[in-house]
N, C-alpha and C. Protein backbone atom coordinates (compact mmCIF):
# COMPACT_ATOMS: atom_id res chain seq x y z
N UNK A 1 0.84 -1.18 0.00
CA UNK A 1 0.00 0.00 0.00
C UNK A 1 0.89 1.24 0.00
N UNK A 2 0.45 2.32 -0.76
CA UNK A 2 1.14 3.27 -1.13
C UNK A 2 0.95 4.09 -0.05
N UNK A 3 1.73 4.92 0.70
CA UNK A 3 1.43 6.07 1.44
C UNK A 3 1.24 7.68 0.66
N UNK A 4 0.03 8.24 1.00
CA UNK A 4 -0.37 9.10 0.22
C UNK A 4 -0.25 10.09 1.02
N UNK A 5 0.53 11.15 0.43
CA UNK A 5 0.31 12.76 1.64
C UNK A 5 -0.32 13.75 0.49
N UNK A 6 -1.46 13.98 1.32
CA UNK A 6 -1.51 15.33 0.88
C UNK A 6 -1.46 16.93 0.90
N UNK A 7 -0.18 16.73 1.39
CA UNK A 7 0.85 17.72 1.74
C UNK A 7 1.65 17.87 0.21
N UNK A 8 1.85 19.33 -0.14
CA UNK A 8 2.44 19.78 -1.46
C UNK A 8 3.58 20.85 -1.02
N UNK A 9 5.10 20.44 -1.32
CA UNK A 9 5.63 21.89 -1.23
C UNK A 9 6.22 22.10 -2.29
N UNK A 10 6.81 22.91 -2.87
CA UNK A 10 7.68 23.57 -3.64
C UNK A 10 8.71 24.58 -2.87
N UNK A 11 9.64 24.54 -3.90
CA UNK A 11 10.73 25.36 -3.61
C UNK A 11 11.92 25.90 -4.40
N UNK A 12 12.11 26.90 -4.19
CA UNK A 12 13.13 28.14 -5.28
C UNK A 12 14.22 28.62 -4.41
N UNK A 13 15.12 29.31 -5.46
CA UNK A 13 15.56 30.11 -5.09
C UNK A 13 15.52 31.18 -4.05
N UNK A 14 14.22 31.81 -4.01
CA UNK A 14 13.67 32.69 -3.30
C UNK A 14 12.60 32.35 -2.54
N UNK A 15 12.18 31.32 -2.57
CA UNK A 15 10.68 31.16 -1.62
C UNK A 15 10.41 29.79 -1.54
N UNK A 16 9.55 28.72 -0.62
CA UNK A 16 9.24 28.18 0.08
C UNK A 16 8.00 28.35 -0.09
N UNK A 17 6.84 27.17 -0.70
CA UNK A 17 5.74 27.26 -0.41
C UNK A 17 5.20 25.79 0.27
N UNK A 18 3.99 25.73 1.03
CA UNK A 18 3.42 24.73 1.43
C UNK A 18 2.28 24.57 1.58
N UNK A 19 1.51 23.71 0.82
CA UNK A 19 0.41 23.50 0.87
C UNK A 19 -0.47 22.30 0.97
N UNK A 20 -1.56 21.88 1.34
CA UNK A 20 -2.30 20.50 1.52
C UNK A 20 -3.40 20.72 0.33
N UNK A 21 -3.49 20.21 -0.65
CA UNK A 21 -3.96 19.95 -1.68
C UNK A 21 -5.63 19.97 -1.19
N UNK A 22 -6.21 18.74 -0.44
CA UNK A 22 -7.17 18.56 0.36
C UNK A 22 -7.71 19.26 1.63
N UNK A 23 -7.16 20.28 1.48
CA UNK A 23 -7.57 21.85 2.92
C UNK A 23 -7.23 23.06 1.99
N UNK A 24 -8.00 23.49 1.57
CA UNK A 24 -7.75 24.87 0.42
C UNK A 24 -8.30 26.01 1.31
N UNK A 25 -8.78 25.29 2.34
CA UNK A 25 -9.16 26.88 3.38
C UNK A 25 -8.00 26.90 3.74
N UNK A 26 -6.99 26.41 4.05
CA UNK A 26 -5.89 26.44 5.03
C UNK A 26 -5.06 27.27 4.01
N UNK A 27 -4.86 27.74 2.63
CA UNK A 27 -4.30 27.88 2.27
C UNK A 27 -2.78 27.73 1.93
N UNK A 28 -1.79 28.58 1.41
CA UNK A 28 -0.91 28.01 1.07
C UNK A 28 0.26 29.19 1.92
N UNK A 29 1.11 28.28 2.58
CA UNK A 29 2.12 29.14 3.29
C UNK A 29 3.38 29.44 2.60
N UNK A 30 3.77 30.73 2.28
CA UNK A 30 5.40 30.93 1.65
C UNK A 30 5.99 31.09 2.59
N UNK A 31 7.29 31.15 2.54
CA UNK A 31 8.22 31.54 3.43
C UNK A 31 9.38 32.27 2.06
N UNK A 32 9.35 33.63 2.18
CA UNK A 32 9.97 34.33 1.08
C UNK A 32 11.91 33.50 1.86
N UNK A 33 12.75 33.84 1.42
CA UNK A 33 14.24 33.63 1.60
C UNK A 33 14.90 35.00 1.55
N UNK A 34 15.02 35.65 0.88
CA UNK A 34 15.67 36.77 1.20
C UNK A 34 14.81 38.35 1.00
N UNK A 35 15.25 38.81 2.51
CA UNK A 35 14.10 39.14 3.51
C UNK A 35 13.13 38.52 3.77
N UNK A 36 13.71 37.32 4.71
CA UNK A 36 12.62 36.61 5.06
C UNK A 36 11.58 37.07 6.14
N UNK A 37 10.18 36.42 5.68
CA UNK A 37 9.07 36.72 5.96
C UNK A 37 7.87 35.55 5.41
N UNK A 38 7.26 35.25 6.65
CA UNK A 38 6.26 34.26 6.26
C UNK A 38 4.85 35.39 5.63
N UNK A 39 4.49 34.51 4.79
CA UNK A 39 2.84 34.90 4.22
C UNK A 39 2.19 33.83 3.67
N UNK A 40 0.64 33.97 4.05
CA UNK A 40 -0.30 32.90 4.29
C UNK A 40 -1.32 33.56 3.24
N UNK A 41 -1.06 32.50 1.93
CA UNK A 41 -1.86 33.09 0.68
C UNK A 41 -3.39 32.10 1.12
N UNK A 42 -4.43 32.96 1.12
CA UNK A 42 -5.80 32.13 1.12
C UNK A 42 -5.97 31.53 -0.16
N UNK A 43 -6.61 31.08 -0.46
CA UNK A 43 -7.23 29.80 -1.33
C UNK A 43 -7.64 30.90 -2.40
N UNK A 44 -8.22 31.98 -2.38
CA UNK A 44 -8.74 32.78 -3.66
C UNK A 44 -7.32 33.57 -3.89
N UNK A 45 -6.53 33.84 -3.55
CA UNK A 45 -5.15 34.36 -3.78
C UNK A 45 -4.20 34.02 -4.89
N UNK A 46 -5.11 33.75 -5.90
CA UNK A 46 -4.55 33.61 -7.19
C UNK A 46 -3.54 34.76 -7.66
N UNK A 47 -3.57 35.70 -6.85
CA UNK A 47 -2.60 36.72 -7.36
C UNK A 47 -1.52 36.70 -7.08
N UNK A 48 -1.16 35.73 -5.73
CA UNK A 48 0.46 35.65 -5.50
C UNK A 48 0.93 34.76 -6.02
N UNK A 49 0.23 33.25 -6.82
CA UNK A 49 0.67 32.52 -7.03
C UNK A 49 0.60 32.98 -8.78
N UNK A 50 0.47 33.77 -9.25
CA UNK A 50 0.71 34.40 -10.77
C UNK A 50 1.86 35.20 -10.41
N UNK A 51 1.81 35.67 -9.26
CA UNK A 51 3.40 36.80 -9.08
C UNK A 51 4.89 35.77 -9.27
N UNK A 52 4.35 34.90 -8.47
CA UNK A 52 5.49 34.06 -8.14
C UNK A 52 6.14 33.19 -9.43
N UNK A 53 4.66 32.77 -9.86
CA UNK A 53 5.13 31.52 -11.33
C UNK A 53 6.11 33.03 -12.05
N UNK A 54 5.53 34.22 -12.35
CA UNK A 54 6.36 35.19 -13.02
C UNK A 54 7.95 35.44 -12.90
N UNK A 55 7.58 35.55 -11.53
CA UNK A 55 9.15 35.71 -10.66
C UNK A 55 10.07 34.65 -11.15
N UNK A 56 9.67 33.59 -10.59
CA UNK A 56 10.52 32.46 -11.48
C UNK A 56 10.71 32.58 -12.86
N UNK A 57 10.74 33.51 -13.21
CA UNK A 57 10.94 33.30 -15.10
C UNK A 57 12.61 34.35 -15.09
N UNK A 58 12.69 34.85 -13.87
CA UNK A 58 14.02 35.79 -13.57
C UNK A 58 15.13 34.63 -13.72
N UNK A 59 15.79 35.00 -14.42
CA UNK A 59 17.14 34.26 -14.37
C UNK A 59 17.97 35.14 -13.88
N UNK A 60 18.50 36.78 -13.77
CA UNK A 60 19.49 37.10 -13.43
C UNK A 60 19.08 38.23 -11.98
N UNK A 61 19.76 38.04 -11.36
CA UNK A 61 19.63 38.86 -9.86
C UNK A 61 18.93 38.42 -9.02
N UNK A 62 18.74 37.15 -8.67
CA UNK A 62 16.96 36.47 -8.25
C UNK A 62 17.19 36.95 -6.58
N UNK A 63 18.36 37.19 -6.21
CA UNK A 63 18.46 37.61 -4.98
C UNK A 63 17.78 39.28 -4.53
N UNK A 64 17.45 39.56 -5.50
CA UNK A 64 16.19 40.77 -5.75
C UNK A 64 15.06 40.70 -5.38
N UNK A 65 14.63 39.15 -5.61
CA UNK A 65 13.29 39.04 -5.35
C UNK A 65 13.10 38.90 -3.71
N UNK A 66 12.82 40.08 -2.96
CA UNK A 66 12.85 39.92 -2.19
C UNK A 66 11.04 39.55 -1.44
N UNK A 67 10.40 39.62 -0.20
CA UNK A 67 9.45 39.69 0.38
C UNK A 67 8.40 40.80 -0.29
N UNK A 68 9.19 41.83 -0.20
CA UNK A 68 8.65 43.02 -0.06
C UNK A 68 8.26 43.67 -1.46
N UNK A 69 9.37 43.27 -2.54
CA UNK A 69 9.40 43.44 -4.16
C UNK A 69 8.36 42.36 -4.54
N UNK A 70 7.84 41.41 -3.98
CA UNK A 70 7.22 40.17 -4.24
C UNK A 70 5.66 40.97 -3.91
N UNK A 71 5.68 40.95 -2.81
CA UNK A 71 4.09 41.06 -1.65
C UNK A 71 3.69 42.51 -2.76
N UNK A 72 4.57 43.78 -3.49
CA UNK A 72 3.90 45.07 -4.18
C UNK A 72 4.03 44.39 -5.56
N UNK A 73 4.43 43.20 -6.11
CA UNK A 73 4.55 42.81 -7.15
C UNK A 73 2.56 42.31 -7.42
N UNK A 74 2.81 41.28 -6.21
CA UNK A 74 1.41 40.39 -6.12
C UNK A 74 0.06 41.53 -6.24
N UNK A 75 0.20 42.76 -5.03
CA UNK A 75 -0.71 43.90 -5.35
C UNK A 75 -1.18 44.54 -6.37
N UNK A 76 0.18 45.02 -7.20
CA UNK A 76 -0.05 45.51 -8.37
C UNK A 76 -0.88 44.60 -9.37
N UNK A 77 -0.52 43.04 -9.08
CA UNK A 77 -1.31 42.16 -9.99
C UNK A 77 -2.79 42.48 -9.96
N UNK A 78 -3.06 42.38 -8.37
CA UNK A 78 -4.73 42.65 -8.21
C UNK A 78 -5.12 43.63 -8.43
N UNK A 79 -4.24 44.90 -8.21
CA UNK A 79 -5.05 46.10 -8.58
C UNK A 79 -4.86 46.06 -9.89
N UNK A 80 -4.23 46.05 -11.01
CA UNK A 80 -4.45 45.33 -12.35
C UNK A 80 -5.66 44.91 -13.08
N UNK A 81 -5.94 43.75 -12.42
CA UNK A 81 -6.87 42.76 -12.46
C UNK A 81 -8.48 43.45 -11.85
N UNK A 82 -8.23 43.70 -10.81
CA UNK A 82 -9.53 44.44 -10.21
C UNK A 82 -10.05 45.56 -10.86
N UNK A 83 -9.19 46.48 -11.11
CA UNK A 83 -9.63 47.78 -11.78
C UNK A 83 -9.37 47.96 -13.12
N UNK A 84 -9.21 46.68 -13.49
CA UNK A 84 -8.71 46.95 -15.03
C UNK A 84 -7.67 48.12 -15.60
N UNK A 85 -6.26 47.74 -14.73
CA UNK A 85 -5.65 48.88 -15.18
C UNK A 85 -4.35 47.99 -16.20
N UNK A 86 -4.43 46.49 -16.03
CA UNK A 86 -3.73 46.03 -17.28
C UNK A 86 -4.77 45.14 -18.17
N UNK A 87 -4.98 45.22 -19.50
CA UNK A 87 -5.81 45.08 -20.08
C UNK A 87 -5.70 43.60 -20.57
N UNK A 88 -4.31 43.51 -20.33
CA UNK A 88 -3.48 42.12 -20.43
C UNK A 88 -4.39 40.70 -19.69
N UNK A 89 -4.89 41.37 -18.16
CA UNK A 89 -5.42 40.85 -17.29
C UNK A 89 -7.14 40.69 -17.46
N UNK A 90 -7.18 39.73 -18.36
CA UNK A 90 -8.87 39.60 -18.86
C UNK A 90 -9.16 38.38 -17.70
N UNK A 91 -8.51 37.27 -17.21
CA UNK A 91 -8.71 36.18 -16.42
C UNK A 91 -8.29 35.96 -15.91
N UNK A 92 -8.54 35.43 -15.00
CA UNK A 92 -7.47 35.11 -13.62
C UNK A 92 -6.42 33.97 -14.14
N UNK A 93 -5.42 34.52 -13.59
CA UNK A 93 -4.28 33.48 -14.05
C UNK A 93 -3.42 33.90 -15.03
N UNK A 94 -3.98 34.95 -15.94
CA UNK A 94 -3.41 35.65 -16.87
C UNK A 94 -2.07 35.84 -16.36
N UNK A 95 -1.25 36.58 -17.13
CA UNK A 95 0.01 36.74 -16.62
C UNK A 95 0.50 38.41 -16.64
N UNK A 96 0.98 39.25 -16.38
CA UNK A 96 1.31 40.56 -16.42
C UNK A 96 2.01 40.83 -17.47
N UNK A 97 1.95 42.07 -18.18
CA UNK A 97 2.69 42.49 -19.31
C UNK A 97 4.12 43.41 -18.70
N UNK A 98 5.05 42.03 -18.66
CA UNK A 98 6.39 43.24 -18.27
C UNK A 98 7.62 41.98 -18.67
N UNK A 99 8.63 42.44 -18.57
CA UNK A 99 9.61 41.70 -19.08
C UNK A 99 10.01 40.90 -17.96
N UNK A 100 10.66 39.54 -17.87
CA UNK A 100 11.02 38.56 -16.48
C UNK A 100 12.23 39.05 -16.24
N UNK A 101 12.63 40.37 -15.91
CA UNK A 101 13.91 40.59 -14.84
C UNK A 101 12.84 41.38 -13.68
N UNK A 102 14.05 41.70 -12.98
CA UNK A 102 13.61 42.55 -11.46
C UNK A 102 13.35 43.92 -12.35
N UNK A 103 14.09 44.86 -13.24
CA UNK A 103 13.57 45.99 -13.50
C UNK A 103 12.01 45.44 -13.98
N UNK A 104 11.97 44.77 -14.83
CA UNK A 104 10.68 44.86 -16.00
C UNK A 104 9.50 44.55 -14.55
N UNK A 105 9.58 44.15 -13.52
CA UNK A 105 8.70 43.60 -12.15
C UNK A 105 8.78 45.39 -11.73
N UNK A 106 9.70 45.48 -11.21
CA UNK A 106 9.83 47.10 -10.85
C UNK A 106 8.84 47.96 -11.78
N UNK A 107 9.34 47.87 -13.09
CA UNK A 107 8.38 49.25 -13.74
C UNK A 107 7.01 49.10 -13.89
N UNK A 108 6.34 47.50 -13.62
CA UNK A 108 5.37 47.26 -14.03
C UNK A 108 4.21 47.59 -12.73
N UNK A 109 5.26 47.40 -11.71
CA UNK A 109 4.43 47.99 -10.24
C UNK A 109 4.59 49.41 -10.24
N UNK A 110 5.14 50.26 -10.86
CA UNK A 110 4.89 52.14 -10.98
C UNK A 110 4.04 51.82 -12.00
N UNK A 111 4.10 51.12 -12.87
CA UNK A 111 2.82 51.59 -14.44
C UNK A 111 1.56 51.46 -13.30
N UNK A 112 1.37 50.54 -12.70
CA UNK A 112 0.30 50.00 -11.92
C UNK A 112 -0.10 51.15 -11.16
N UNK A 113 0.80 51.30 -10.40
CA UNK A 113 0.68 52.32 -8.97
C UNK A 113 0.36 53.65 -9.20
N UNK A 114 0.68 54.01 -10.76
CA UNK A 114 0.48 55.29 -11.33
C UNK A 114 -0.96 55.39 -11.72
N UNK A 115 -0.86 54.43 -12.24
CA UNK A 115 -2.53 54.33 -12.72
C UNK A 115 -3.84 54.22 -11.50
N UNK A 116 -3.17 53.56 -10.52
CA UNK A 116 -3.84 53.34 -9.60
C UNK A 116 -4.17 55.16 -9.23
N UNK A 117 -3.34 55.71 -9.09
CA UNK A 117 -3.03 57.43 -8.46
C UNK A 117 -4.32 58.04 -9.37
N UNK A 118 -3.91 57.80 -10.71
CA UNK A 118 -4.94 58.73 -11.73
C UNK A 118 -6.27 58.51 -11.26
N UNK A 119 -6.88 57.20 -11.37
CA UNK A 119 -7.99 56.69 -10.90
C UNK A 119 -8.60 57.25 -9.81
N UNK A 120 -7.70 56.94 -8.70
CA UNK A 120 -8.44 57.51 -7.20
C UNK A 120 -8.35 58.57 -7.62
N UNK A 121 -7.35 59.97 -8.59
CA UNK A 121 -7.99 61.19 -8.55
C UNK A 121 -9.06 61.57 -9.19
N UNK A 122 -9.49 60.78 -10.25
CA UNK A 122 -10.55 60.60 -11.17
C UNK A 122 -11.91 60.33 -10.44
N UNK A 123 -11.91 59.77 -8.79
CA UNK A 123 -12.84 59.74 -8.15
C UNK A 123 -12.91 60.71 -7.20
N UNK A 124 -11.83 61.56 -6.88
CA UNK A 124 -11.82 62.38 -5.99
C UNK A 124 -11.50 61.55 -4.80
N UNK A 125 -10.82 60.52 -4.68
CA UNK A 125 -10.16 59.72 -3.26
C UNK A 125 -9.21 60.41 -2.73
N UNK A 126 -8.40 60.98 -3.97
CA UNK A 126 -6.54 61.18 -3.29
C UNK A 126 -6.21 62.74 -3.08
């Protein structure tokens, strides 16, 4: 008899994830590596796990990807996605329009963050 876990981890360069396949409330735990910092993605948190598959596409500087470049990477995805500020982002899972280094992640969270700015002034928020 086979022993079956359904326990899932992965692991990179930069991050540590863990998850139970069969508990999707429990979600999925990272543990970033440099600046480390735990974060506990819920089950609808499709946005960190699109940040991350992205991230991994970095081949040079990966010691960049830090917690913190990661966690405004994942944001920018949702505010993206939520407010339709990348057009790229029709479905969940989609992927972001920016190039796989740390700059092309960098400029794509100011395109975001900028747009985000116009918007809230466009409502009178900011």
């Amino acid at each position: 008899m086979t022993n079956f876990s359904s326990k899932r981890t992965k692991e990179t360069d930069f991050y540590t994830a863990e998850w139970d396949i069969l508990d999707n409330k429990a979600g999925r735990k990272i543990n970033f590596k440099y600046e480390p910092r735990e974060y506990v993605s819920p089950d609808y948190d499709w946005y960190m796990i699109v940040a991350l598959e992205k991230a991994e596409k970095v081949t040079e500087n990966t010691h960049l990807l830090t917690s913190s470049l990661l966690l405004r990477y994942r944001n920018a995805i949702r505010e993206g996605y939520n407010h339709q500020l990348d057009k790229s982002l029709k479905n969940r899972w989609d992927y972001p329009t920016n190039r796989n280094t740390i700059e092309g992640i960098e400029s794509y969270i100011k395109r975001i963050e900028k747009a985000s700015e116009e918007e809230m002034k466009q409502w009178g928020i900011s």
